[in-house]
Protein backbone atom coordinates (compact mmCIF):
# COMPACT_ATOMS: atom_id res chain seq x y z
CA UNK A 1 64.50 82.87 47.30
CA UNK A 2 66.24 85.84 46.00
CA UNK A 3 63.82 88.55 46.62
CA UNK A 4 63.44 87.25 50.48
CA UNK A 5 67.53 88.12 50.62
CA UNK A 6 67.04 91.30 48.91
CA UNK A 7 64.20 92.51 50.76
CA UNK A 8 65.76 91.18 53.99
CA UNK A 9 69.38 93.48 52.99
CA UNK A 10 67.05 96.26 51.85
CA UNK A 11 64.76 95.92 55.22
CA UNK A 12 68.38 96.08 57.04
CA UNK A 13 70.06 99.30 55.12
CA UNK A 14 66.44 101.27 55.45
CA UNK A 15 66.38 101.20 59.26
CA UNK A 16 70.27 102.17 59.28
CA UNK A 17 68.79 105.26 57.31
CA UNK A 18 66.22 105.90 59.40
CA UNK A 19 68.11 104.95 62.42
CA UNK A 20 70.44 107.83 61.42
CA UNK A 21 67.86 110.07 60.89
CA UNK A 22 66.23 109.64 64.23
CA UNK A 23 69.10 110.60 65.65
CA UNK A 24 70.22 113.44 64.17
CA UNK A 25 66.31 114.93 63.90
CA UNK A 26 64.56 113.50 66.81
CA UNK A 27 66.44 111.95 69.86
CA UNK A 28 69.93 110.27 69.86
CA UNK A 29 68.78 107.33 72.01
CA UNK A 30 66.07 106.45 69.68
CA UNK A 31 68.18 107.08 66.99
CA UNK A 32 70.99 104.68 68.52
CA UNK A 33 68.34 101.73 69.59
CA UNK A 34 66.83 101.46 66.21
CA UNK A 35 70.43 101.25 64.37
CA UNK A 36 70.79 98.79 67.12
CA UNK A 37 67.91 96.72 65.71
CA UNK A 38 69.68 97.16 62.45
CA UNK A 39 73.10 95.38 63.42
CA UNK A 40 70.90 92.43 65.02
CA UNK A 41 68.59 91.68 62.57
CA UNK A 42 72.13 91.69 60.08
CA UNK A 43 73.90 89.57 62.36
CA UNK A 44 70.60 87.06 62.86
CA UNK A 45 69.78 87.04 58.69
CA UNK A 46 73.53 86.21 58.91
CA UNK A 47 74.14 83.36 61.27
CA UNK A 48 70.34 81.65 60.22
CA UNK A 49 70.91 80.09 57.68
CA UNK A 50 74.28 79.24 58.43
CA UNK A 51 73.24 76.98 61.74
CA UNK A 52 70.03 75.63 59.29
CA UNK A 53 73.12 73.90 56.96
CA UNK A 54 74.67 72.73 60.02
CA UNK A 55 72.10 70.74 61.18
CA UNK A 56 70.93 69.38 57.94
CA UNK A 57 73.93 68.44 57.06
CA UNK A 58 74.40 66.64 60.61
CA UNK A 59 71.11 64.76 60.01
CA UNK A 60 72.21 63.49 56.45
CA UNK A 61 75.24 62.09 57.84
């Protein structure tokens, strides 16, 4: 259970990295879309497992 968080933070603060890269390197609009990707896959590993206690915690009740 751990490791899948790590990896998933890890996964998250590499494509940041190479988000930045792209776009100092290569092309800013790449560069911008994958940090893009980044923030969303942060914000989805995020709110997950947050609405997965909500509803099993509704079907307990």
């Amino acid at each position: 259970m751990k490791t899948k968080t790590i990896l998933k933070i890890v996964a998250v603060i590499a494509l940041l990295f190479i988000g930045n890269r792209f776009y100092n390197h290569v092309t800013a609009w790449g560069g911008i879309g994958i940090m893009v990707l980044a923030l969303l896959l942060a914000v989805y590993f995020i709110f997950k497992p947050i609405n997965n206690n909500k509803t099993t915690n509704n079907e307990e009740s």
